[in-house]
C-alpha atoms as a PDB file:
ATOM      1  CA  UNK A   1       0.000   0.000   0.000  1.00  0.00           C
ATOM      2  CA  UNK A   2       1.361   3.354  -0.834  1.00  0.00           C
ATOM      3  CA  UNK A   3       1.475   6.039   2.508  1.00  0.00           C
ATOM      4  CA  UNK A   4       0.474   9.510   2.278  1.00  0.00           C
ATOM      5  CA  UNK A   5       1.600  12.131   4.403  1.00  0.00           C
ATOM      6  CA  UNK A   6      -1.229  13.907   4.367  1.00  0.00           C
ATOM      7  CA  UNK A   7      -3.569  11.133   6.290  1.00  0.00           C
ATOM      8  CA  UNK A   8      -2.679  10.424  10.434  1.00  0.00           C
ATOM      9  CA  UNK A   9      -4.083   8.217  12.613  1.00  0.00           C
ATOM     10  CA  UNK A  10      -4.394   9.402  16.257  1.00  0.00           C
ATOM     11  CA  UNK A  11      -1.021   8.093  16.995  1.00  0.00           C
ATOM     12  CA  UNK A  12       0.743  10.372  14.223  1.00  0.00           C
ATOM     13  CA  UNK A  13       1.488   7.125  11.973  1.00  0.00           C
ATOM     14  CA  UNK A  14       1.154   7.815   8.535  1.00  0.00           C
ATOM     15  CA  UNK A  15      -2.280   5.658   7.323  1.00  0.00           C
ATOM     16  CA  UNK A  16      -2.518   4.035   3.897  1.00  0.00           C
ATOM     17  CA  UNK A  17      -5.157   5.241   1.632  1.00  0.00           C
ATOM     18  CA  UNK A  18      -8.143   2.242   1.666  1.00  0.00           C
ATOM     19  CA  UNK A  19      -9.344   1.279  -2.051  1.00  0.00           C
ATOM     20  CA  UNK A  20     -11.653  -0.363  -3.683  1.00  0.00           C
ATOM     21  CA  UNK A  21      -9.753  -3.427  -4.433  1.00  0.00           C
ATOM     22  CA  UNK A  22      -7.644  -3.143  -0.709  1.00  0.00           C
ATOM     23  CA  UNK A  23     -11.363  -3.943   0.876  1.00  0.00           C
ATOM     24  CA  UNK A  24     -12.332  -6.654  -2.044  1.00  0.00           C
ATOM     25  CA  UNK A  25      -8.752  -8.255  -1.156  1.00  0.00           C
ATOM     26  CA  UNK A  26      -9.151  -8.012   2.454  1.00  0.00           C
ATOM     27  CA  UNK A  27     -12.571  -9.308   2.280  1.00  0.00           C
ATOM     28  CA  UNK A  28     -11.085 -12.518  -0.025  1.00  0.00           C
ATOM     29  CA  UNK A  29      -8.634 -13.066   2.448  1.00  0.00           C
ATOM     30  CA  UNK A  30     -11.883 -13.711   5.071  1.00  0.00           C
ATOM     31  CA  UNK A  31     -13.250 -16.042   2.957  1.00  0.00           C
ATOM     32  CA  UNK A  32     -15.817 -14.065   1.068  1.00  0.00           C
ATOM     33  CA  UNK A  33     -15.800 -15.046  -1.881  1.00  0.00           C
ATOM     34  CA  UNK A  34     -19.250 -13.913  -3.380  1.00  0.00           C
ATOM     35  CA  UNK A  35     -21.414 -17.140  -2.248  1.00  0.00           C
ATOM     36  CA  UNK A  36     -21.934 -16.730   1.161  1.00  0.00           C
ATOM     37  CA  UNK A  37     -24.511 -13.935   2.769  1.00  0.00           C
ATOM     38  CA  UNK A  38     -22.940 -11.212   5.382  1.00  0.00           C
ATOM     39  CA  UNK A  39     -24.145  -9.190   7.776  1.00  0.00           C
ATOM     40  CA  UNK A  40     -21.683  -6.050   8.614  1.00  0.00           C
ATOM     41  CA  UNK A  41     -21.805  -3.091  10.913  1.00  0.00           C
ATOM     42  CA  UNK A  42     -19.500  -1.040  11.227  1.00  0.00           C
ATOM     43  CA  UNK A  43     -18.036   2.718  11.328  1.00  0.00           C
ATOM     44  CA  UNK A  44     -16.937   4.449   8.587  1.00  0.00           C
ATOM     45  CA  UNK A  45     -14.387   6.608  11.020  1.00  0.00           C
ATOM     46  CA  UNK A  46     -12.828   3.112  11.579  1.00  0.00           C
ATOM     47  CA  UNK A  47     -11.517   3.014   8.272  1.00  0.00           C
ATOM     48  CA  UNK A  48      -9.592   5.742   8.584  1.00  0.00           C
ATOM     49  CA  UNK A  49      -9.322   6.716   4.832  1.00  0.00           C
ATOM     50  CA  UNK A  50     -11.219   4.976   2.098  1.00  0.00           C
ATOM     51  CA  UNK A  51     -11.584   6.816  -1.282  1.00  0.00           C
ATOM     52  CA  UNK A  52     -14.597   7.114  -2.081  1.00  0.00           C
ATOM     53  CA  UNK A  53     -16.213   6.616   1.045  1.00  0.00           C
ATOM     54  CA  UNK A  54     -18.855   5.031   2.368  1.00  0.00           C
ATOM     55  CA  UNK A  55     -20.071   4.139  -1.190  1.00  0.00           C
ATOM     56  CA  UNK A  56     -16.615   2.060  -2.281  1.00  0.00           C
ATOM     57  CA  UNK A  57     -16.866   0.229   1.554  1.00  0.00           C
ATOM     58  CA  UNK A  58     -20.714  -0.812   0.586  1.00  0.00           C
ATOM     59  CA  UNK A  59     -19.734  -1.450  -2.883  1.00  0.00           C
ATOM     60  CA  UNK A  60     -16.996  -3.963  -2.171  1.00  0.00           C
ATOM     61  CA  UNK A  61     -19.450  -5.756   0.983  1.00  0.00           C
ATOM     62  CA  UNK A  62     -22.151  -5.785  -1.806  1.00  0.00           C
ATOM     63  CA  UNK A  63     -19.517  -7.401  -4.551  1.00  0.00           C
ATOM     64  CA  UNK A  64     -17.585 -10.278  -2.347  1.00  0.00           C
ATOM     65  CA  UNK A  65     -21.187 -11.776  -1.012  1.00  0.00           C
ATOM     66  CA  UNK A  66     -24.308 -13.445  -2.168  1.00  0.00           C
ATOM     67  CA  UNK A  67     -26.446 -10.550  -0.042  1.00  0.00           C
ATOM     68  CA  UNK A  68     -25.819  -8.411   2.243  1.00  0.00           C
ATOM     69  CA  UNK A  69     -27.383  -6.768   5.701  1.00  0.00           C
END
């Protein structure tokens, strides 16, 4: 992941930049792999940084499960 200087957590440690494909990876690496349901909750302040916001988080939950709540 690339680091910007721009974005700090709390702690003053530089925070990557959260894409698209960063969550669809992650999300992979849990075992989604776009058969099984979900449920998530969540906070979009936990995430730090995500381009495009709230819509790219939903859009990746949406795209690596069968249905999502």
């Amino acid at each position: 992941m690339q680091f910007t200087s721009a974005v700090y957590h709390e702690d003053a440690e530089p925070v990557a930049i959260v894409k698209y494909r960063d969550l669809i990876n992650a999300l992979r690496e849990l075992g989604l792999d776009g058969t099984q349901p979900a449920i998530a909750h969540g906070s979009l302040s936990a995430f730090v940084d995500v381009q495009g916001g709230a819509d790219t988080i939903v859009g990746a939950l949406i795209a690596a499960t069968d249905g999502l709540i």
